[in-house]
Protein backbone atom coordinates (compact mmCIF):
# COMPACT_ATOMS: atom_id res chain seq x y z
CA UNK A 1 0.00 0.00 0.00
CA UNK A 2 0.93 3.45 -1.04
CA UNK A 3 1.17 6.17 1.98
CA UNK A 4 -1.09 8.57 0.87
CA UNK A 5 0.67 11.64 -0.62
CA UNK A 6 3.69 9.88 -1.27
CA UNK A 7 3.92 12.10 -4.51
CA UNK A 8 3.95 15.22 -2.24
CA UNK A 9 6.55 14.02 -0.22
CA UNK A 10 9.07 12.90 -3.31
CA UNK A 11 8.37 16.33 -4.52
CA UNK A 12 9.10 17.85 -1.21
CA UNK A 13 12.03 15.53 -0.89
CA UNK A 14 13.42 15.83 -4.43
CA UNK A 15 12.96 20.08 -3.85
CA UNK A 16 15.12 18.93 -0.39
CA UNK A 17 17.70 17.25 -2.55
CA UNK A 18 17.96 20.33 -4.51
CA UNK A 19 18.39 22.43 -1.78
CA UNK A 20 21.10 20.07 -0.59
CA UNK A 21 23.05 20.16 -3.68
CA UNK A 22 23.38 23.94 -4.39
CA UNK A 23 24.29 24.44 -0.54
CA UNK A 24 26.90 21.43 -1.38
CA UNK A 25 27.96 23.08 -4.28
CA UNK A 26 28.11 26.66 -2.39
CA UNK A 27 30.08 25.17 0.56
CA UNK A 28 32.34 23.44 -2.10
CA UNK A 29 33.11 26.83 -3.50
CA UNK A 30 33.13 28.29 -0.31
CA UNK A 31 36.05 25.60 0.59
CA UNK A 32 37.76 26.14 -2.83
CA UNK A 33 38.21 29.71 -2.09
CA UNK A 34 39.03 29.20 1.66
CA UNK A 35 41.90 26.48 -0.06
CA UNK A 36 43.02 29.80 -2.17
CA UNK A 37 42.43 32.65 0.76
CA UNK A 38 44.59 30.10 2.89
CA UNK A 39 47.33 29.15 0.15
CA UNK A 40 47.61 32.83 0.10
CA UNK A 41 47.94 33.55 3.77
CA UNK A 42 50.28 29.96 3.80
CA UNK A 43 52.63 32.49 1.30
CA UNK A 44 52.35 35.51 3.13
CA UNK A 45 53.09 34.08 6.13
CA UNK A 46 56.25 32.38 4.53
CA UNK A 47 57.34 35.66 2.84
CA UNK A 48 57.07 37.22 6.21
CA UNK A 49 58.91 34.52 7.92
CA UNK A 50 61.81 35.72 5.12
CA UNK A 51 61.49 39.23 5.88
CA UNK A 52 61.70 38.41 9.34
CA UNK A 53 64.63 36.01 9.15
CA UNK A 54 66.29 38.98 6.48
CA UNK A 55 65.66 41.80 9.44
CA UNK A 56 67.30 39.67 11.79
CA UNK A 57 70.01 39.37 9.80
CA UNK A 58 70.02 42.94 9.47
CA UNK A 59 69.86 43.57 13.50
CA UNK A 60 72.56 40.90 14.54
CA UNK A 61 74.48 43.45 12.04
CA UNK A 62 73.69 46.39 13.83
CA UNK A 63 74.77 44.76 16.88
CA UNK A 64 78.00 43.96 15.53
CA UNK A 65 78.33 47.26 14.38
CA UNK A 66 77.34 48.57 17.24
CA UNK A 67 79.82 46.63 19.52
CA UNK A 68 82.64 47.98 16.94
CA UNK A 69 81.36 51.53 17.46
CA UNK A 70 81.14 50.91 21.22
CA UNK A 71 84.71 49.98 20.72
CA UNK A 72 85.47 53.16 18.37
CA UNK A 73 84.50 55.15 21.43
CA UNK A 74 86.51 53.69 23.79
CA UNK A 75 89.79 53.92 22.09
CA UNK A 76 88.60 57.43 21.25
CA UNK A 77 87.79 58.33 25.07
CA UNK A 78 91.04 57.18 25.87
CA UNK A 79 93.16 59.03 22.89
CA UNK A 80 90.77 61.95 23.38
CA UNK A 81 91.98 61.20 27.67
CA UNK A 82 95.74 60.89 26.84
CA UNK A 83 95.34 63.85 24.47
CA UNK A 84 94.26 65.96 27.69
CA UNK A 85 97.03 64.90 29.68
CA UNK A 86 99.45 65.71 26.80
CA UNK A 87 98.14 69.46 26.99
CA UNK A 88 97.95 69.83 30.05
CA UNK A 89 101.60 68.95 30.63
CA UNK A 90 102.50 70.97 27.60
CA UNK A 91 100.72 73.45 29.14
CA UNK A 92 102.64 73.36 32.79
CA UNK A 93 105.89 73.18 30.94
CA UNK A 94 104.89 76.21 28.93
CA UNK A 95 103.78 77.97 31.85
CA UNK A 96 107.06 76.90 33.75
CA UNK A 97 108.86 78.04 30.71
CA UNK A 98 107.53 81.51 30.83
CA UNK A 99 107.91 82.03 34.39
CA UNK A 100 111.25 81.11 34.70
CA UNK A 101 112.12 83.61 31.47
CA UNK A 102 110.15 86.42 33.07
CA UNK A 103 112.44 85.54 35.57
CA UNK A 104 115.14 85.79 33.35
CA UNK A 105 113.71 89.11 32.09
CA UNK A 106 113.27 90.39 35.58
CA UNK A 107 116.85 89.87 36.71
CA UNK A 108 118.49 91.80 33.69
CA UNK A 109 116.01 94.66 34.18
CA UNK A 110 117.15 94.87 37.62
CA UNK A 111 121.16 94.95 36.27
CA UNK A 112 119.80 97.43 33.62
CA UNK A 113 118.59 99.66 36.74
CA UNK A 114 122.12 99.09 38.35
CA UNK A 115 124.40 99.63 35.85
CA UNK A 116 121.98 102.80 35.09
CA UNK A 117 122.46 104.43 38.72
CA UNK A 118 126.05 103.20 38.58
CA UNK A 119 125.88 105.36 35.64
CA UNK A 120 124.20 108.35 36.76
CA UNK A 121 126.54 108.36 40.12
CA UNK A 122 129.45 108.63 37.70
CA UNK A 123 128.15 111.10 35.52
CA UNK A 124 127.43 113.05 38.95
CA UNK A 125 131.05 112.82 39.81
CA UNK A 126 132.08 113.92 36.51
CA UNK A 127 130.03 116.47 36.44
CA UNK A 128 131.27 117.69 39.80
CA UNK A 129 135.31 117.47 38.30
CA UNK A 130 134.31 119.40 35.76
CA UNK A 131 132.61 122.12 37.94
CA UNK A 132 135.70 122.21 39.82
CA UNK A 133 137.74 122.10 36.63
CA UNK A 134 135.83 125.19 35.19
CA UNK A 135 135.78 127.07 38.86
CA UNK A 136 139.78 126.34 38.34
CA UNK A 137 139.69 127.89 34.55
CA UNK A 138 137.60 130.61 36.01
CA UNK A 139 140.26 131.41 39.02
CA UNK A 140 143.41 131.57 36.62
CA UNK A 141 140.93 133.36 34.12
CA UNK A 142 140.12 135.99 37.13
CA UNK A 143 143.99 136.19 37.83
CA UNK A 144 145.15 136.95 34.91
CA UNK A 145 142.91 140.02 34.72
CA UNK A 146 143.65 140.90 38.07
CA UNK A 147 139.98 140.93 39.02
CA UNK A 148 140.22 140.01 42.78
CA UNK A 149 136.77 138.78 42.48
């Protein structure tokens, strides 16, 4: 015996069926593009993974350069250190220098002064012979006139 709208129900089931199949064939598409978006992603992430691996690179090189700098500046603080000391002893010797020739410089003014009132004391006594010498000329002058004076 035949259930009684057995035709209704094939229809309903074959509409079903259909219904079935286009969702089947949506989700098939729907997992053919998820296969592509992921492929994609799959390469993305491996091209990142490069860059990533190609920055690291790049950073343990800055470190090394970085260390060598490091060690630029060290030799440099200590050049730039024994470059300081340097001057400054030039420095103290020059200062030495010059106070020992002012020194120098000092001294000979002093003899300068001394032989300069040695000088002037002898130029004193000359003067005063020759005062004497001309109040001598003068007497024999006066005589010889007979001027008492």
């Amino acid at each position: 015996m035949e259930p009684e709208n057995l035709e209704e129900r094939v229809s309903a089931l074959e509409g079903q069926v259909n219904d079935l199949r286009r969702r089947v064939r949506a989700s098939e598409q729907d997992a053919q593009a998820a296969r592509v978006l992921a492929g994609a992603a799959d390469r993305d992430v491996a091209d990142m993974g490069g860059e990533v691996r190609g920055l690291r690179g790049e950073v343990t090189g800055l470190r090394g350069e970085v260390t060598d700098l490091r060690g630029e500046f060290t030799g440099l603080r200590g050049e730039f250190t024994d470059f300081r000391h340097a001057t400054i002893s030039s420095f103290n010797a020059l200062r030495a220098d010059i106070t020992d020739r002012f020194a120098r410089v000092d001294d000979e003014f002093r003899k300068v002064n001394n032989g300069f009132a040695e000088m002037r004391a002898k130029f004193d006594l000359a003067a005063a012979g020759q005062q004497q010498i001309v109040g001598l000329i003068q007497g024999l002058i006066d005589d010889r006139r007979g001027d008492p004076g």
